[in-house]
N, C-alpha and C. Protein backbone atom coordinates (compact mmCIF):
# COMPACT_ATOMS: atom_id res chain seq x y z
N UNK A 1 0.83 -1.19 0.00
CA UNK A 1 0.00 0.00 0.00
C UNK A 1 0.87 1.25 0.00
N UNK A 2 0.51 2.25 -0.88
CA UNK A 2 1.39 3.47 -0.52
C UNK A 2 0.65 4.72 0.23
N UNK A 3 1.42 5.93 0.41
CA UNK A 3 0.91 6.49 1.66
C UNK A 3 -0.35 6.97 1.12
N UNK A 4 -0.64 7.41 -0.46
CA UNK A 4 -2.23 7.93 -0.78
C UNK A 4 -3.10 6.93 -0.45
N UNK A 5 -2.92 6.04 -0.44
CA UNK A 5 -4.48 4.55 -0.38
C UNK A 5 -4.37 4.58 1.40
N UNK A 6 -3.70 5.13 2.12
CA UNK A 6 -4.18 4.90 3.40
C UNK A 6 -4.13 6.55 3.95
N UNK A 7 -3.70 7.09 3.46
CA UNK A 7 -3.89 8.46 3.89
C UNK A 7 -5.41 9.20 3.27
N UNK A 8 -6.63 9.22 3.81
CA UNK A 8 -7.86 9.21 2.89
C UNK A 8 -7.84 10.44 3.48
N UNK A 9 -8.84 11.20 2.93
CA UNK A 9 -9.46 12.68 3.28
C UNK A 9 -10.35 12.17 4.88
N UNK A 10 -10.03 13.57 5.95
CA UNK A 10 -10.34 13.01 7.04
C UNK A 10 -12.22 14.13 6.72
N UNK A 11 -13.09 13.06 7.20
CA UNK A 11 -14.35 13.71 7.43
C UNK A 11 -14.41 14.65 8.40
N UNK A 12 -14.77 16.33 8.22
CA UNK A 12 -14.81 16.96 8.97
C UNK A 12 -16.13 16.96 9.37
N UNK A 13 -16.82 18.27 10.64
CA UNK A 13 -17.63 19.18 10.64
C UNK A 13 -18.06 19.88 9.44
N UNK A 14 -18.92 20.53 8.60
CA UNK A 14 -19.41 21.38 7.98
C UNK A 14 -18.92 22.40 8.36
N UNK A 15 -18.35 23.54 7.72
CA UNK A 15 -18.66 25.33 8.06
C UNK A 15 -19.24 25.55 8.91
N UNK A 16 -19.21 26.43 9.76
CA UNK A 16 -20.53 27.20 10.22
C UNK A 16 -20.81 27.90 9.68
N UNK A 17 -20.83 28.51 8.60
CA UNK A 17 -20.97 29.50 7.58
C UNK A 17 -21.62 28.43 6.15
N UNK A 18 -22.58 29.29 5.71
CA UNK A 18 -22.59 28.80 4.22
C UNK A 18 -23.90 28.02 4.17
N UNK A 19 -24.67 27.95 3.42
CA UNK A 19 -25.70 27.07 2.81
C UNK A 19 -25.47 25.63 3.44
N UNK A 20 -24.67 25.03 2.90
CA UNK A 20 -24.29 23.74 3.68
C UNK A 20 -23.92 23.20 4.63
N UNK A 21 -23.39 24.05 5.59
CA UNK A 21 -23.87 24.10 6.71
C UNK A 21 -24.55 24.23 7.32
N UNK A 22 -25.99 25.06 6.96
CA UNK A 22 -27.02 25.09 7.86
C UNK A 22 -28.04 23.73 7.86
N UNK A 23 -27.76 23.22 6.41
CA UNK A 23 -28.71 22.03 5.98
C UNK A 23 -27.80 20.81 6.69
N UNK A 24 -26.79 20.29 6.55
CA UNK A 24 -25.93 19.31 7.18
C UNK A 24 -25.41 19.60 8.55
N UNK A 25 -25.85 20.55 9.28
CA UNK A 25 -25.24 20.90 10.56
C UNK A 25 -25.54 19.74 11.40
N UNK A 26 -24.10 19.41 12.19
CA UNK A 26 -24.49 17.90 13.35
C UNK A 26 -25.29 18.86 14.54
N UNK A 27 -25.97 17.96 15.07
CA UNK A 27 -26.44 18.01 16.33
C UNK A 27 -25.50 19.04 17.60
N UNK A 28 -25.44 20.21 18.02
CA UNK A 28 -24.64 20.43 18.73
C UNK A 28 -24.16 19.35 19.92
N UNK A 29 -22.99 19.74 20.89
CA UNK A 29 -22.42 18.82 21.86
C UNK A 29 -23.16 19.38 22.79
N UNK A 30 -23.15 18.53 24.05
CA UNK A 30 -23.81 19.17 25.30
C UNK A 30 -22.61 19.55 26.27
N UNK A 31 -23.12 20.14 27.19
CA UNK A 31 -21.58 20.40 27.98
C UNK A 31 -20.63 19.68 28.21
N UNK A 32 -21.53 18.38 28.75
CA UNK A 32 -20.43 17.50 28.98
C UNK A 32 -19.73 16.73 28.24
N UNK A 33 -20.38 16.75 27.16
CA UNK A 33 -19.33 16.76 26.00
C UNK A 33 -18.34 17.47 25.66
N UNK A 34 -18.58 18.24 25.99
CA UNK A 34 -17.43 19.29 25.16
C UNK A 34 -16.29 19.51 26.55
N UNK A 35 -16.62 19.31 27.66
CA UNK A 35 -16.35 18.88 28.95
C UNK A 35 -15.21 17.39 28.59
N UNK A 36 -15.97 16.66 28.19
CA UNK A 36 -14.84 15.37 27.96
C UNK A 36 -14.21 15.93 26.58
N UNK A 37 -14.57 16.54 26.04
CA UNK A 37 -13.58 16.41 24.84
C UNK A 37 -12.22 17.23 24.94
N UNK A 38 -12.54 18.24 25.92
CA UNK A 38 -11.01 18.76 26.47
C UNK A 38 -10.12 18.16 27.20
N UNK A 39 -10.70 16.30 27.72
CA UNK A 39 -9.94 15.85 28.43
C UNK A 39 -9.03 15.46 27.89
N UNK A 40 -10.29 14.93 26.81
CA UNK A 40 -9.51 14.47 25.47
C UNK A 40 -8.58 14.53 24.78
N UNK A 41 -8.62 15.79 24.48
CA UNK A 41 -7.65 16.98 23.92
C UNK A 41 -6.56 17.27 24.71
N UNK A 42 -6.70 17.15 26.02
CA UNK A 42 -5.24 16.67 27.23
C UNK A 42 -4.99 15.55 27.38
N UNK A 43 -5.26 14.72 26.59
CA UNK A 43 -4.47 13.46 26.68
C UNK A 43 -4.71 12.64 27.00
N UNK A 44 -5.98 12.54 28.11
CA UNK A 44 -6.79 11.93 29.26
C UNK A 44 -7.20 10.41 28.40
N UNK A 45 -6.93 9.42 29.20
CA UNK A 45 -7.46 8.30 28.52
C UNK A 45 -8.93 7.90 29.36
N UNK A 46 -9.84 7.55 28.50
CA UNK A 46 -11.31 7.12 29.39
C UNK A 46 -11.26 6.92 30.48
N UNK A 47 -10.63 5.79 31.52
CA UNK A 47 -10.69 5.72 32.58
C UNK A 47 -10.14 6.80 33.72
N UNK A 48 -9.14 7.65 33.25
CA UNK A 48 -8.73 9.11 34.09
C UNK A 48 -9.85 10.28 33.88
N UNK A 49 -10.45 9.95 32.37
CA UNK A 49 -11.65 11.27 32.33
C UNK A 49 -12.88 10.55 33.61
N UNK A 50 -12.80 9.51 33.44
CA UNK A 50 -13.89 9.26 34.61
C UNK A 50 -13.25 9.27 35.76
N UNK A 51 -12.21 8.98 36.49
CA UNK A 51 -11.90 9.57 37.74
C UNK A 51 -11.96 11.04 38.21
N UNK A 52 -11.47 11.50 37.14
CA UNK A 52 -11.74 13.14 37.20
C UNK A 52 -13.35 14.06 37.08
N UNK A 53 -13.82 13.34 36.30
CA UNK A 53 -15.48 14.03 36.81
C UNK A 53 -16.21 12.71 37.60
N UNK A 54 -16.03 12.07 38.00
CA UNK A 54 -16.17 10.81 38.97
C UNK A 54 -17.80 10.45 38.43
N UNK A 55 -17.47 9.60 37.11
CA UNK A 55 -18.47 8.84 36.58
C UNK A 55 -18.13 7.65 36.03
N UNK A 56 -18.69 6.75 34.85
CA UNK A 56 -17.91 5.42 35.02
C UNK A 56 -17.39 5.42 33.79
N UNK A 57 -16.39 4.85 33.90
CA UNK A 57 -15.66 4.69 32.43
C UNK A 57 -16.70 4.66 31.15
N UNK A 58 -17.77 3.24 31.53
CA UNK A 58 -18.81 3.46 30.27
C UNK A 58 -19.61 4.71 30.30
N UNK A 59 -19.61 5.44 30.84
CA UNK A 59 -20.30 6.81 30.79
C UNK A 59 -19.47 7.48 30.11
N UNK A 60 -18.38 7.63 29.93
CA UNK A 60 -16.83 8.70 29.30
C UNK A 60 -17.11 7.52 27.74
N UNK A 61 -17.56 6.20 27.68
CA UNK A 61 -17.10 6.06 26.71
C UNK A 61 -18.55 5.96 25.42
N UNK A 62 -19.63 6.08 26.51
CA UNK A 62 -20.69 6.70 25.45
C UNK A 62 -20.62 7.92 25.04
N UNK A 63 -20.21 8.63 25.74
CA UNK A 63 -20.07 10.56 25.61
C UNK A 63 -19.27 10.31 24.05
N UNK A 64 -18.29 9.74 24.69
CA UNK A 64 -17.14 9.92 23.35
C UNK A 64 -17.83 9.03 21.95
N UNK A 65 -18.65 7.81 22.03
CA UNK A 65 -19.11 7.71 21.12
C UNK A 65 -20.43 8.38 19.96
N UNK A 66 -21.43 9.30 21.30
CA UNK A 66 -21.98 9.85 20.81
C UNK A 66 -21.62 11.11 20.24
N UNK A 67 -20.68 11.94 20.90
CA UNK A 67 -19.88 12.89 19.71
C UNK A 67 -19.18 12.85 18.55
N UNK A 68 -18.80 11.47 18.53
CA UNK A 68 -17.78 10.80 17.44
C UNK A 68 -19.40 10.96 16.42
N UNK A 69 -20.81 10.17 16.70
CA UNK A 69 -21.76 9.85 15.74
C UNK A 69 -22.15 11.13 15.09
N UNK A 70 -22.36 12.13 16.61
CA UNK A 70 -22.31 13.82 15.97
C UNK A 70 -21.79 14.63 15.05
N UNK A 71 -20.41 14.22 15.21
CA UNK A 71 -19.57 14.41 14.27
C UNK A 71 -19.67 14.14 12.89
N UNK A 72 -19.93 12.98 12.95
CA UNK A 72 -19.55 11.72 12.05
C UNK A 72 -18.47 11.75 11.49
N UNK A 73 -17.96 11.53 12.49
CA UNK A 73 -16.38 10.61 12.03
C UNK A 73 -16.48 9.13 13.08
N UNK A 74 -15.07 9.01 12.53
CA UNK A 74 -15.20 7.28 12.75
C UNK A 74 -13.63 6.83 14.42
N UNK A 75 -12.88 7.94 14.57
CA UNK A 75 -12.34 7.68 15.22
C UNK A 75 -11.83 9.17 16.09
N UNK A 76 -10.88 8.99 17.25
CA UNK A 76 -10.74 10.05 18.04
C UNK A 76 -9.67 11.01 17.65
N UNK A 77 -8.91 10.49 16.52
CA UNK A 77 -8.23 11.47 16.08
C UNK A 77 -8.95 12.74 14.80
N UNK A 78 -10.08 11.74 14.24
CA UNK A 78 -10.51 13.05 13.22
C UNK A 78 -12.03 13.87 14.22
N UNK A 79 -12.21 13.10 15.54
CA UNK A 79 -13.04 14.27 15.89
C UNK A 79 -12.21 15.13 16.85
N UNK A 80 -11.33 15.16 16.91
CA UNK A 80 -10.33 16.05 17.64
C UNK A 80 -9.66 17.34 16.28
N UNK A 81 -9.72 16.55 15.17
CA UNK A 81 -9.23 17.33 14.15
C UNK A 81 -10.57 18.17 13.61
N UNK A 82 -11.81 17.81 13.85
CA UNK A 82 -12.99 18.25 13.40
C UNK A 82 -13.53 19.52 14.60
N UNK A 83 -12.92 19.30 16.10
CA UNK A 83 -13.13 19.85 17.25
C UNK A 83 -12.30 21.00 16.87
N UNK A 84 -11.26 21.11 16.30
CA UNK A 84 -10.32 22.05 16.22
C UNK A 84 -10.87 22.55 14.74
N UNK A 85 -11.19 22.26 14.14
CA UNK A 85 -11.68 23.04 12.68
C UNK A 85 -13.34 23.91 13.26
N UNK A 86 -14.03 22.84 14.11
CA UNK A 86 -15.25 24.10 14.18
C UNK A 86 -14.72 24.84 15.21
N UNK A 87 -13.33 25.15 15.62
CA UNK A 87 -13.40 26.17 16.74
C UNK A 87 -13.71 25.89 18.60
N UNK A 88 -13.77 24.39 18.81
CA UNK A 88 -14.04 24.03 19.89
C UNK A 88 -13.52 23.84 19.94
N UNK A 89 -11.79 23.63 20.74
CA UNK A 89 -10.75 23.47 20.98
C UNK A 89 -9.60 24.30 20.44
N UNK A 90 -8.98 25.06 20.95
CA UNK A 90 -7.59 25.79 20.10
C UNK A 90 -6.40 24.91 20.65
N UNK A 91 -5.53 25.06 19.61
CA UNK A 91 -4.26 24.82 19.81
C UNK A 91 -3.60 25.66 20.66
């Protein structure tokens, strides 16, 4: 395989701007989403995001799957890259 056949276009967020965005817009996050997704974004692996807001691992790991579906992307690196394109997270 060479690096184009595995390097694919990563699925973002929509704009917030623009026609197509208003029609394809995901579902916003709820706090605590956006709450775990900064843990996220620090590095935090599921079981430390749940020690830290003291809930259960499967609770940190539905959050994270239902923002991933929000998103729609498929893993935690392109909704971290999608978190940082709509502006919810800065570098």
């Amino acid at each position: 395989m060479t690096a184009k056949t595995i390097l694919k276009p990563v699925k973002t967020m929509p704009r917030r701007d623009g026609p197509l965005a208003r029609r394809n817009r995901p579902e916003a996050l709820t706090n605590r989403e956006q709450e775990i997704l900064q843990l996220i974004w620090a590095g935090l692996k599921n079981k430390e995001i749940a020690n830290h807001l003291k809930i259960s691992v499967k609770t940190v790991e539905a959050h994270r799957a239902n923002m991933m579906k929000k998103v729609r992307v498929s893993n935690t690196a392109q909704l971290l890259n999608a978190a940082i394109q709509a502006g919810l997270i800065h570098i």
